[in-house]
N, C-alpha and C. Protein backbone atom coordinates (compact mmCIF):
# COMPACT_ATOMS: atom_id res chain seq x y z
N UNK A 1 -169.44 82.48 -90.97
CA UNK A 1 -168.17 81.97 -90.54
C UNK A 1 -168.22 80.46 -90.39
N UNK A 2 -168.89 79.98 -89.93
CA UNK A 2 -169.40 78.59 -90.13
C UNK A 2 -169.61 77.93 -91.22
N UNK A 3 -170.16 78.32 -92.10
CA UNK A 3 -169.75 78.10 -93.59
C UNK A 3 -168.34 78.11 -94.22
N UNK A 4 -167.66 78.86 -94.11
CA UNK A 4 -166.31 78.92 -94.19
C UNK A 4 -165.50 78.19 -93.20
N UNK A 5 -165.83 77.11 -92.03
CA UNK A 5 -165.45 76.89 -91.23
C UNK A 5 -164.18 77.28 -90.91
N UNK A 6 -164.34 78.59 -89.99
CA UNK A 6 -162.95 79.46 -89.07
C UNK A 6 -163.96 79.40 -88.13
N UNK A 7 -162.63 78.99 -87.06
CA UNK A 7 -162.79 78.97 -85.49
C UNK A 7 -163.37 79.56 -84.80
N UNK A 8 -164.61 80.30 -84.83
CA UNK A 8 -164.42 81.46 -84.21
C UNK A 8 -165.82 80.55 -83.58
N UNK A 9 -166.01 80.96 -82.24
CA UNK A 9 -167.22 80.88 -81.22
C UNK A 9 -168.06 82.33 -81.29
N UNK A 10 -169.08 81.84 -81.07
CA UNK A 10 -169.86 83.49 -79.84
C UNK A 10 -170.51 82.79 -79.07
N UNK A 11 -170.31 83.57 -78.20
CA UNK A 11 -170.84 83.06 -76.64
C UNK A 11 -171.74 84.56 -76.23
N UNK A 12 -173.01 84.12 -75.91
CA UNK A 12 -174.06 85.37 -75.17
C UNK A 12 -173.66 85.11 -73.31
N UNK A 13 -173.32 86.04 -73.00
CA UNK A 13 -173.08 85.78 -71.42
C UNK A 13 -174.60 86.39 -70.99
N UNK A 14 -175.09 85.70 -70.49
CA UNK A 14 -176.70 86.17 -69.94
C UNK A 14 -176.82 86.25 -68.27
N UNK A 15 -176.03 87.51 -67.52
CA UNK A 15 -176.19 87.22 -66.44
C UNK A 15 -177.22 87.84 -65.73
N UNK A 16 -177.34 87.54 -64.21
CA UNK A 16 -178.79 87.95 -63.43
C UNK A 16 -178.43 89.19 -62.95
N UNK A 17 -178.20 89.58 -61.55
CA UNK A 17 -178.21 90.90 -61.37
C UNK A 17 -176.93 91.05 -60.49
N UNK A 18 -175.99 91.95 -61.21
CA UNK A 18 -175.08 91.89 -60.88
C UNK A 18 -174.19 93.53 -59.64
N UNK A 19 -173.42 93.24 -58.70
CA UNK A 19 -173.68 93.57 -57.91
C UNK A 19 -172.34 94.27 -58.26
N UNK A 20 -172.07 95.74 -59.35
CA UNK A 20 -171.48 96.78 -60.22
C UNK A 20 -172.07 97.76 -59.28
N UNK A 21 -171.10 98.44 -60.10
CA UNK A 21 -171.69 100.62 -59.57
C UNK A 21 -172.65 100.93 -60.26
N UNK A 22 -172.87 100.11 -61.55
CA UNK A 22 -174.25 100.24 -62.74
C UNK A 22 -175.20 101.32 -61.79
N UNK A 23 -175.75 100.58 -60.87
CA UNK A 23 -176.51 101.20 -60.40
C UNK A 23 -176.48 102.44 -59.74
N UNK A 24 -175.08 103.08 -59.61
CA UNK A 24 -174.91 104.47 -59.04
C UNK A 24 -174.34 105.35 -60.40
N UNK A 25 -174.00 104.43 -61.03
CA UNK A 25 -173.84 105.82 -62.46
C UNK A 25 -174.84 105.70 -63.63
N UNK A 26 -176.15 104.86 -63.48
CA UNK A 26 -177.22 104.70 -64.13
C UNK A 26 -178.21 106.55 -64.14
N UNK A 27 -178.00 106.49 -65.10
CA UNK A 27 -179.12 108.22 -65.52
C UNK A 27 -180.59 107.59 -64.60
N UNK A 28 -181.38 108.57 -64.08
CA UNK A 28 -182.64 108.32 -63.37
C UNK A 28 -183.32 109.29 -63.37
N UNK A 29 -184.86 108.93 -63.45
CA UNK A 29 -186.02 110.24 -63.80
C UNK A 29 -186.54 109.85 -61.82
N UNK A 30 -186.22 108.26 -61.29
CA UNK A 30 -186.83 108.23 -60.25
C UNK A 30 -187.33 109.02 -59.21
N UNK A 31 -186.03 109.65 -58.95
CA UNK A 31 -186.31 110.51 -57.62
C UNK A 31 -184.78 109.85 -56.20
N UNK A 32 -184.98 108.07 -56.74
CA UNK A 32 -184.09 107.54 -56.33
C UNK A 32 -183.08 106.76 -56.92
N UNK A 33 -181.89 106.50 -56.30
CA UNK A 33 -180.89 105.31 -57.47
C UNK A 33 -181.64 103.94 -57.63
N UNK A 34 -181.45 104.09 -58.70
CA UNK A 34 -182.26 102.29 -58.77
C UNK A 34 -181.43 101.36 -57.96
N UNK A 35 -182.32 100.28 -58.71
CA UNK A 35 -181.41 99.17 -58.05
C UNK A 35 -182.00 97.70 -58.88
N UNK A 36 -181.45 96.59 -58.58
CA UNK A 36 -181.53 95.35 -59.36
C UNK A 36 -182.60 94.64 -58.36
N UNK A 37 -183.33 93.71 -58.81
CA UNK A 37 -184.00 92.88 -58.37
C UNK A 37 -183.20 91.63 -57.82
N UNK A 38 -183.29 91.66 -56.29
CA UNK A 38 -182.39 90.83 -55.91
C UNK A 38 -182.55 89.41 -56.02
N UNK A 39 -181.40 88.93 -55.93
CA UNK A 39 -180.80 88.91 -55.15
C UNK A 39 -179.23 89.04 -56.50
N UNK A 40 -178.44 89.91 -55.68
CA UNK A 40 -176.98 90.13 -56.87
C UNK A 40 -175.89 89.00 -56.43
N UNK A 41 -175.70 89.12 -57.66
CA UNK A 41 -174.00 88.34 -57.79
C UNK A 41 -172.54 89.28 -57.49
N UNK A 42 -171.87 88.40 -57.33
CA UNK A 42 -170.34 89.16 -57.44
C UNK A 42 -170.10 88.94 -59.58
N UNK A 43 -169.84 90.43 -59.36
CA UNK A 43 -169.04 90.27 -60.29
C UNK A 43 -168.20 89.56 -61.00
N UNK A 44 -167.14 89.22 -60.45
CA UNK A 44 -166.01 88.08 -60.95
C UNK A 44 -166.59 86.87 -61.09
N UNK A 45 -167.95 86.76 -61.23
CA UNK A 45 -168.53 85.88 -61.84
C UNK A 45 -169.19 85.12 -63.11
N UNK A 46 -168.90 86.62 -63.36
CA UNK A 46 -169.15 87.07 -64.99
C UNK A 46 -167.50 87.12 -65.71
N UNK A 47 -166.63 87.29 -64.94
CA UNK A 47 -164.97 87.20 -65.37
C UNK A 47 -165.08 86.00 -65.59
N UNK A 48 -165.60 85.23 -64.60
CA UNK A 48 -165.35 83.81 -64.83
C UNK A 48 -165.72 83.06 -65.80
N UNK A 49 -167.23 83.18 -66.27
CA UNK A 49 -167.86 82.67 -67.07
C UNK A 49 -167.28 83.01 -68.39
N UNK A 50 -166.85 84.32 -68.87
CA UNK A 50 -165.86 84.96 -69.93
C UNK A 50 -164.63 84.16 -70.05
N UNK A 51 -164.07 83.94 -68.78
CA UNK A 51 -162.70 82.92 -68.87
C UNK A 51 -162.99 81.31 -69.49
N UNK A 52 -164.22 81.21 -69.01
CA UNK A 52 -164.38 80.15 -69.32
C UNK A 52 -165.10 79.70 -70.65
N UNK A 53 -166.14 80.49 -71.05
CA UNK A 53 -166.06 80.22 -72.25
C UNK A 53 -165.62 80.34 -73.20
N UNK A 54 -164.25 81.37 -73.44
CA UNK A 54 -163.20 81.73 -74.13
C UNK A 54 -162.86 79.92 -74.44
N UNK A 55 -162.57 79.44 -73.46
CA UNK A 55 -161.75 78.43 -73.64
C UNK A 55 -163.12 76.74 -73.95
N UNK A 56 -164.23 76.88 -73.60
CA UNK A 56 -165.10 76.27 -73.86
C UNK A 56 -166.50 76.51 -74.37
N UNK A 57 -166.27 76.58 -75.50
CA UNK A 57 -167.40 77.31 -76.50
C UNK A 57 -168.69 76.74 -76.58
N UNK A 58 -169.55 77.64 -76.14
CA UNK A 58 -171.01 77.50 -75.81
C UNK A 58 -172.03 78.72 -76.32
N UNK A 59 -173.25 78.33 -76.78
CA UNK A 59 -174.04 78.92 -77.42
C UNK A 59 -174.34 80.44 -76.67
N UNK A 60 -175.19 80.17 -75.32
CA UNK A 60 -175.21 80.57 -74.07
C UNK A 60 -174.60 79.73 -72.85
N UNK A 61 -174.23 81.54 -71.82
CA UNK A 61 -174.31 81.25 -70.37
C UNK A 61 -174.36 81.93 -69.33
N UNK A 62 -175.38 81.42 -68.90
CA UNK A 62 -176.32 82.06 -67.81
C UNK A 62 -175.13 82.03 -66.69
N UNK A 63 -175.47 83.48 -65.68
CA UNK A 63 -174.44 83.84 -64.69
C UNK A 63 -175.83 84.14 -63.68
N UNK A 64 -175.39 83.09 -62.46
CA UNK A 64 -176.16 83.16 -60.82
C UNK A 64 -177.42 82.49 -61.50
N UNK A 65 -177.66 81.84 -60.59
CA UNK A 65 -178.81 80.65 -60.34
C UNK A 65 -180.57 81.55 -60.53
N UNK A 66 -180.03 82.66 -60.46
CA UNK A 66 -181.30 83.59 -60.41
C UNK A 66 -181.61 83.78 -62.11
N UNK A 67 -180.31 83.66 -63.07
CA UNK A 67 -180.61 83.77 -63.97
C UNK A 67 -181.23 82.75 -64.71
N UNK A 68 -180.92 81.82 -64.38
CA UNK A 68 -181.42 80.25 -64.78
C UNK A 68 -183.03 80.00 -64.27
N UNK A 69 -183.42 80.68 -63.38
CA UNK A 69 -184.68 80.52 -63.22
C UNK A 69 -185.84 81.36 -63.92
N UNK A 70 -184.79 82.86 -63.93
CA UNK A 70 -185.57 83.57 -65.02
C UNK A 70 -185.92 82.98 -66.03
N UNK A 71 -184.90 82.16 -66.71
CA UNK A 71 -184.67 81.85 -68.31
C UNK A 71 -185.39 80.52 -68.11
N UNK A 72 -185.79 79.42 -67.40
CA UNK A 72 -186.63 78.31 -67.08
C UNK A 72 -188.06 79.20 -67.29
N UNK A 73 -188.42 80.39 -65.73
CA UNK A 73 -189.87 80.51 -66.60
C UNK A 73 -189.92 81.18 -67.82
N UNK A 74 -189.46 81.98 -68.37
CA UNK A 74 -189.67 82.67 -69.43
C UNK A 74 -189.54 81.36 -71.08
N UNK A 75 -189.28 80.38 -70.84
CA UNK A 75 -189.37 79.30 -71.86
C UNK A 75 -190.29 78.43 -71.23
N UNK A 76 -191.20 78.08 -69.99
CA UNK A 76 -192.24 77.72 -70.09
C UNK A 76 -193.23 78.42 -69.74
N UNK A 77 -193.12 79.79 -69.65
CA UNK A 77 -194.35 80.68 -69.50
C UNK A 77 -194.12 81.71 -69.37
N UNK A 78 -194.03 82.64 -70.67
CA UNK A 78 -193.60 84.11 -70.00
C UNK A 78 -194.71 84.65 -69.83
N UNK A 79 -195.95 84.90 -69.74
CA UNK A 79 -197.14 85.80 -69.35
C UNK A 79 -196.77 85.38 -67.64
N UNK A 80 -196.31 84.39 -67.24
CA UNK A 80 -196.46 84.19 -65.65
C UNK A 80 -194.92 85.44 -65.22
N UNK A 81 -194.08 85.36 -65.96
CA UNK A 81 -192.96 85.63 -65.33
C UNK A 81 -192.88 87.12 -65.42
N UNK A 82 -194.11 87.76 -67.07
CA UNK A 82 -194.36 89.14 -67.27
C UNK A 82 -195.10 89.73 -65.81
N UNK A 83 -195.80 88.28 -65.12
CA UNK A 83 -196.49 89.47 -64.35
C UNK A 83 -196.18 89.31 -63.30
N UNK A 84 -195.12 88.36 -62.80
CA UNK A 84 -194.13 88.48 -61.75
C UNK A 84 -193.26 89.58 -61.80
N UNK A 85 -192.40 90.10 -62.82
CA UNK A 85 -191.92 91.23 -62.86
C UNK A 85 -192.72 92.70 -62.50
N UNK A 86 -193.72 92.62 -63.13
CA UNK A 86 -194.30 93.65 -62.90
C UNK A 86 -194.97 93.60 -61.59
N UNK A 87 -195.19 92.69 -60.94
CA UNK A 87 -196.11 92.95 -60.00
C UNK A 87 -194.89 93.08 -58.78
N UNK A 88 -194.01 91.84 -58.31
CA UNK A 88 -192.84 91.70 -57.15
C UNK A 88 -191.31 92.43 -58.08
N UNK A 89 -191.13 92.40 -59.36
CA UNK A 89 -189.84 93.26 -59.90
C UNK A 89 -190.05 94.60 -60.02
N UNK A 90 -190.85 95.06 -60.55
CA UNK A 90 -191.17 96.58 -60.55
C UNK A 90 -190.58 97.99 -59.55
N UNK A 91 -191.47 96.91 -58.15
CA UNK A 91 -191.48 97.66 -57.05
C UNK A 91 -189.71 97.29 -56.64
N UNK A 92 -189.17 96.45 -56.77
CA UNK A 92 -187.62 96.22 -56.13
C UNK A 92 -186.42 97.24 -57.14
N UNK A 93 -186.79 97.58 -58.24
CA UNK A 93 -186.17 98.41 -58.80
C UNK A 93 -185.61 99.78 -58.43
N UNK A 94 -186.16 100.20 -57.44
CA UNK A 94 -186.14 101.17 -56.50
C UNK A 94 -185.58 100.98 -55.43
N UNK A 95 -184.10 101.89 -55.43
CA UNK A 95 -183.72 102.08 -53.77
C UNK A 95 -184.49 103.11 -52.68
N UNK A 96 -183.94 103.45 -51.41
CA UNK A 96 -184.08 104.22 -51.10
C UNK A 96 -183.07 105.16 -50.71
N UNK A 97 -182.26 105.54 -51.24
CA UNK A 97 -181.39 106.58 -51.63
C UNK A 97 -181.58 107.29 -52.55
N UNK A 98 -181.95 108.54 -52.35
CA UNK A 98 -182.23 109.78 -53.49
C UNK A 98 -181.34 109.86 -54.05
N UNK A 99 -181.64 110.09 -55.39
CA UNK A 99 -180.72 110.83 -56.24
C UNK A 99 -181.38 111.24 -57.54
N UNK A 100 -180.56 112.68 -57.79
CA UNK A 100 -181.51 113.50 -58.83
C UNK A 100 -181.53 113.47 -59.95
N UNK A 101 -182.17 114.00 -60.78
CA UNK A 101 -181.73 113.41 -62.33
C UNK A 101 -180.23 114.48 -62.93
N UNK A 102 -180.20 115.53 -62.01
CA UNK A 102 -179.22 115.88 -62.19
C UNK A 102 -177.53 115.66 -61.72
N UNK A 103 -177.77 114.25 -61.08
CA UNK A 103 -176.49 114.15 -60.41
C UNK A 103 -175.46 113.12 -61.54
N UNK A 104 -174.13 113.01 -61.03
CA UNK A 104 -173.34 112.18 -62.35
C UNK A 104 -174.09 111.41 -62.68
N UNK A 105 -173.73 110.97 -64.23
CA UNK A 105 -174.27 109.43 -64.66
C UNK A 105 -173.44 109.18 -65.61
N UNK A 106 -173.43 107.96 -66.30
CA UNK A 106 -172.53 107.48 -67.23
C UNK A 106 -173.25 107.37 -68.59
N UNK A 107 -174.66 107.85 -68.74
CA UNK A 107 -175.51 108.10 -70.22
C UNK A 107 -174.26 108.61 -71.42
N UNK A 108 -173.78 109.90 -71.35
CA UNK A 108 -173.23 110.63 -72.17
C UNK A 108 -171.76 110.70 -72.54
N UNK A 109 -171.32 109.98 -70.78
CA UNK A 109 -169.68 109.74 -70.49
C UNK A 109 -169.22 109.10 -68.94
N UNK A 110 -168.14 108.58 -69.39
CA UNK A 110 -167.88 107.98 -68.00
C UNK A 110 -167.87 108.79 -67.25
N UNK A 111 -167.82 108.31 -65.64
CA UNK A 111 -167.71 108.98 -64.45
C UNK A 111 -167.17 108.51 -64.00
N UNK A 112 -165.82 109.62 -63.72
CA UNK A 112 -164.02 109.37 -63.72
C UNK A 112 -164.22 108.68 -61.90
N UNK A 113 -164.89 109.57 -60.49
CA UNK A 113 -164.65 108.77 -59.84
C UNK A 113 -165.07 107.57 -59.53
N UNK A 114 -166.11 107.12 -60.53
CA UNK A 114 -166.54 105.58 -60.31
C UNK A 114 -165.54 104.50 -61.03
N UNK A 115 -164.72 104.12 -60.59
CA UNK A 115 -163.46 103.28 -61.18
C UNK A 115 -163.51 101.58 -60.62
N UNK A 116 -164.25 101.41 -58.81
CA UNK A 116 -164.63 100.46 -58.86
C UNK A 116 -165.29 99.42 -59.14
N UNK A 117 -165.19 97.98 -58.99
CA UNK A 117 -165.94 96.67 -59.61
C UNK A 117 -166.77 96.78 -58.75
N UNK A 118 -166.46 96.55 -57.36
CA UNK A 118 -168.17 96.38 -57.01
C UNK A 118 -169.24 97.36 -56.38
N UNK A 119 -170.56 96.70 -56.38
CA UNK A 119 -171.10 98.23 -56.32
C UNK A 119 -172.01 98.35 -55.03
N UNK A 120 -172.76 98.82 -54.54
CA UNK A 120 -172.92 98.76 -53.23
C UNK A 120 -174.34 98.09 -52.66
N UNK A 121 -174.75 96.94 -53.45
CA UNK A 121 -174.93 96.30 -52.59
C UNK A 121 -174.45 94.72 -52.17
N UNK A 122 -173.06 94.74 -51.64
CA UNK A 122 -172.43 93.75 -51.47
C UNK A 122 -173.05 92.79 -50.20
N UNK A 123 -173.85 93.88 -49.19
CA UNK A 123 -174.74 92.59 -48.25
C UNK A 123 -175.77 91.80 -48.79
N UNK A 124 -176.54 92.18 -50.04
CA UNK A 124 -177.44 91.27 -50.76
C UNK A 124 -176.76 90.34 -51.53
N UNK A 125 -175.57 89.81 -52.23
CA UNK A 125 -174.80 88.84 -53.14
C UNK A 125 -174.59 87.83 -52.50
N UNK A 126 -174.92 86.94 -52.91
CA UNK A 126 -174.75 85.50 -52.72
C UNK A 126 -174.10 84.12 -53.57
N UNK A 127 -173.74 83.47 -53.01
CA UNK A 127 -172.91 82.57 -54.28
C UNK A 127 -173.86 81.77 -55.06
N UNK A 128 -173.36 81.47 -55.98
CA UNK A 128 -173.97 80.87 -57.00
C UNK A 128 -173.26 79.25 -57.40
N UNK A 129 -174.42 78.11 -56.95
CA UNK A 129 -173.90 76.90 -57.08
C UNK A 129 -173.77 76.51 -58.43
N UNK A 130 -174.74 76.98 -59.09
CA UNK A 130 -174.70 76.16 -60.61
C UNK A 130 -173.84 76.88 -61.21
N UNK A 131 -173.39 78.00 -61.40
CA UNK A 131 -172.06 78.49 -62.07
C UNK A 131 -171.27 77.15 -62.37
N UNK A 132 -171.09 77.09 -60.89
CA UNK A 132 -170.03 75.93 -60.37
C UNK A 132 -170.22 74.78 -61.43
N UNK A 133 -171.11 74.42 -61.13
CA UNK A 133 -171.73 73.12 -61.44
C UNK A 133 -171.51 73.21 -63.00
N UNK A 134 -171.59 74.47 -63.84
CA UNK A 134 -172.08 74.39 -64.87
C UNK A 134 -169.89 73.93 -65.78
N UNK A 135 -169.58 74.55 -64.92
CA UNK A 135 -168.18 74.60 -65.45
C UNK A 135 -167.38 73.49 -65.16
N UNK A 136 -167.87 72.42 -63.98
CA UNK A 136 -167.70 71.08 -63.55
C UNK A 136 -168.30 69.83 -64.40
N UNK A 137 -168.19 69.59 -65.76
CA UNK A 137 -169.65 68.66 -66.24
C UNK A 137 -168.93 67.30 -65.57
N UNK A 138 -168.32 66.58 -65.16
CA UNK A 138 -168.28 65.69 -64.44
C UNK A 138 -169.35 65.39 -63.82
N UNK A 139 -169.52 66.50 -62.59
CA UNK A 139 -170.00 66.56 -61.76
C UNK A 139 -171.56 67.00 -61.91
N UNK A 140 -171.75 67.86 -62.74
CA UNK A 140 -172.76 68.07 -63.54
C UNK A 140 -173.77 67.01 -64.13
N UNK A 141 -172.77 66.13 -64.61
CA UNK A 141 -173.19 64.86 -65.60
C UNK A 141 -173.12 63.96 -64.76
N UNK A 142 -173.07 63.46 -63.27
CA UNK A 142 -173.15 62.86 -62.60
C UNK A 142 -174.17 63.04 -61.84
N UNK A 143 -174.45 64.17 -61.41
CA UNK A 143 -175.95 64.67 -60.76
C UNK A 143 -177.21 64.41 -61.72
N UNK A 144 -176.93 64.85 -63.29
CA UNK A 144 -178.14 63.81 -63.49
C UNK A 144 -178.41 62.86 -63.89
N UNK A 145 -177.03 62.08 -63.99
CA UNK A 145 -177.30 60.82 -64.37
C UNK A 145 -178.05 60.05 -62.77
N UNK A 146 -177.49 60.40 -61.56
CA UNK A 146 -177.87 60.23 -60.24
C UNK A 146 -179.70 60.71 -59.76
N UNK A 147 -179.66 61.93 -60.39
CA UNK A 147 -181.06 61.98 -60.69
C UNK A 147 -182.22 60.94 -61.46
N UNK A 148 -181.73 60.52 -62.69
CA UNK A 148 -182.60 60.09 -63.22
C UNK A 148 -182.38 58.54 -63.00
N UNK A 149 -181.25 58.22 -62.51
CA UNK A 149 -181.22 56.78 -61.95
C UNK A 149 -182.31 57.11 -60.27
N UNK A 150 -181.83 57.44 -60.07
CA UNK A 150 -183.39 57.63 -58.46
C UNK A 150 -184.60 57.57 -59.28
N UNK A 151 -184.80 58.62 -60.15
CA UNK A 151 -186.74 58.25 -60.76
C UNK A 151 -186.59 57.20 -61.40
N UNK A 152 -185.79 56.20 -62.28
CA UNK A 152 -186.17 55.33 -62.29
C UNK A 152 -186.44 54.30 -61.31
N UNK A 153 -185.95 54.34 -60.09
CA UNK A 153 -185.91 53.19 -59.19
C UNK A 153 -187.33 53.91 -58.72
N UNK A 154 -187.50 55.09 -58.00
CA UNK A 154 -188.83 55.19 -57.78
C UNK A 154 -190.21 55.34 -58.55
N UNK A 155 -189.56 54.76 -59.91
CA UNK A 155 -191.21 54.29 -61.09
C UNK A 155 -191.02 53.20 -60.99
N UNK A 156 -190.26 52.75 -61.20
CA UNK A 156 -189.92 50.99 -60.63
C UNK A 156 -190.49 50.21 -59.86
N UNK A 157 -190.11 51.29 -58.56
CA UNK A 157 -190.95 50.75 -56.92
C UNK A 157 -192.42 50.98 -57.04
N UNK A 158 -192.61 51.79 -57.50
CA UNK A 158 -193.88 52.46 -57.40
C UNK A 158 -194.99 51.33 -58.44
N UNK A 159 -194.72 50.98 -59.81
CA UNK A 159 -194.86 49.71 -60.40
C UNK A 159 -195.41 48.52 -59.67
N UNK A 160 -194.35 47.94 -58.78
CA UNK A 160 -193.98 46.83 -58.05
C UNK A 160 -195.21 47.11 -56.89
N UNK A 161 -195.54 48.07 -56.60
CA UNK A 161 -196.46 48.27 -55.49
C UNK A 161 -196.06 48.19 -54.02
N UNK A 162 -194.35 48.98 -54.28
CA UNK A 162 -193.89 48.97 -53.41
C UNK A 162 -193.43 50.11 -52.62
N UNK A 163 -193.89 50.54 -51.51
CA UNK A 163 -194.06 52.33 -50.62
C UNK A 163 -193.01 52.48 -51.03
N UNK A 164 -192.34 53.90 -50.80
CA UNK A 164 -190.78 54.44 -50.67
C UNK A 164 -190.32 54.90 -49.57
């Protein structure tokens, strides 16, 4: 399509762990309902990011600050981040609420009474600044231009042989 140049974008929405019923109509061999490695997002955060890149076309975008860190180590080291998962993600995958492998799930077909957005663990979700940030480039583009004007003044000082 790019070759033919027509308009068209794709955008990968790559979000972290999002805080859906996923996890109560997810099929399970556990014993218990799973669960996401916290810490979750709200939902309508992922609406957002959809709203927004509809209208501002981007390769990727990462949803909750948790995802951005995933995606930082896993491009400078995924053997560290393989065995962070496995060693501290593994074990968080697991609730403690039973449930059997025979109870509803959404594998084969929906499950008519699960109709709500969010899912239950709404006391673990927390907001997410860089969303923000990411959809603000003003403000965005001001933080690091503000950033990298500070390291230069402190290679500068530091040069000069002067403390900070």
């Amino acid at each position: 399509m790019q070759h033919e140049q027509i308009p068209i974008s794709v955008t990968s929405i790559k979000p972290a762990v999002i805080n859906t019923p996923f996890w109560n109509n997810a099929r399970t061999r556990l014993g218990v309902k799973p669960a996401g490695i916290p810490p979750y997002y709200d939902p309508r955060l992922v609406v957002d990011a959809i709203l927004y890149t509809a209208t501002h076309p981007t390769r990727d975008f990462l949803v909750g600050d948790a995802a951005r860190a995933i995606d930082l180590l896993q491009r400078t080291s995924p053997a560290l981040l393989d065995t962070l998962l496995v060693r501290v993600g593994f074990p968080l995958q697991k609730s403690n609420e039973p449930k059997t492998e025979d109870e509803a799930n959404n594998l084969y077909e929906p499950v008519p009474e699960q109709t709500r957005v969010d899912g239950d663990f709404s006391q673990q979700v927390i907001p997410s600044l860089l969303d923000w940030v990411d959809k603000n480039p003003v403000v965005k583009w001001g933080a690091v231009t503000s950033v990298a004007a500070l390291g230069l003044l402190a290679m500068q000082a530091l040069q000069n042989g002067e403390q900070l």
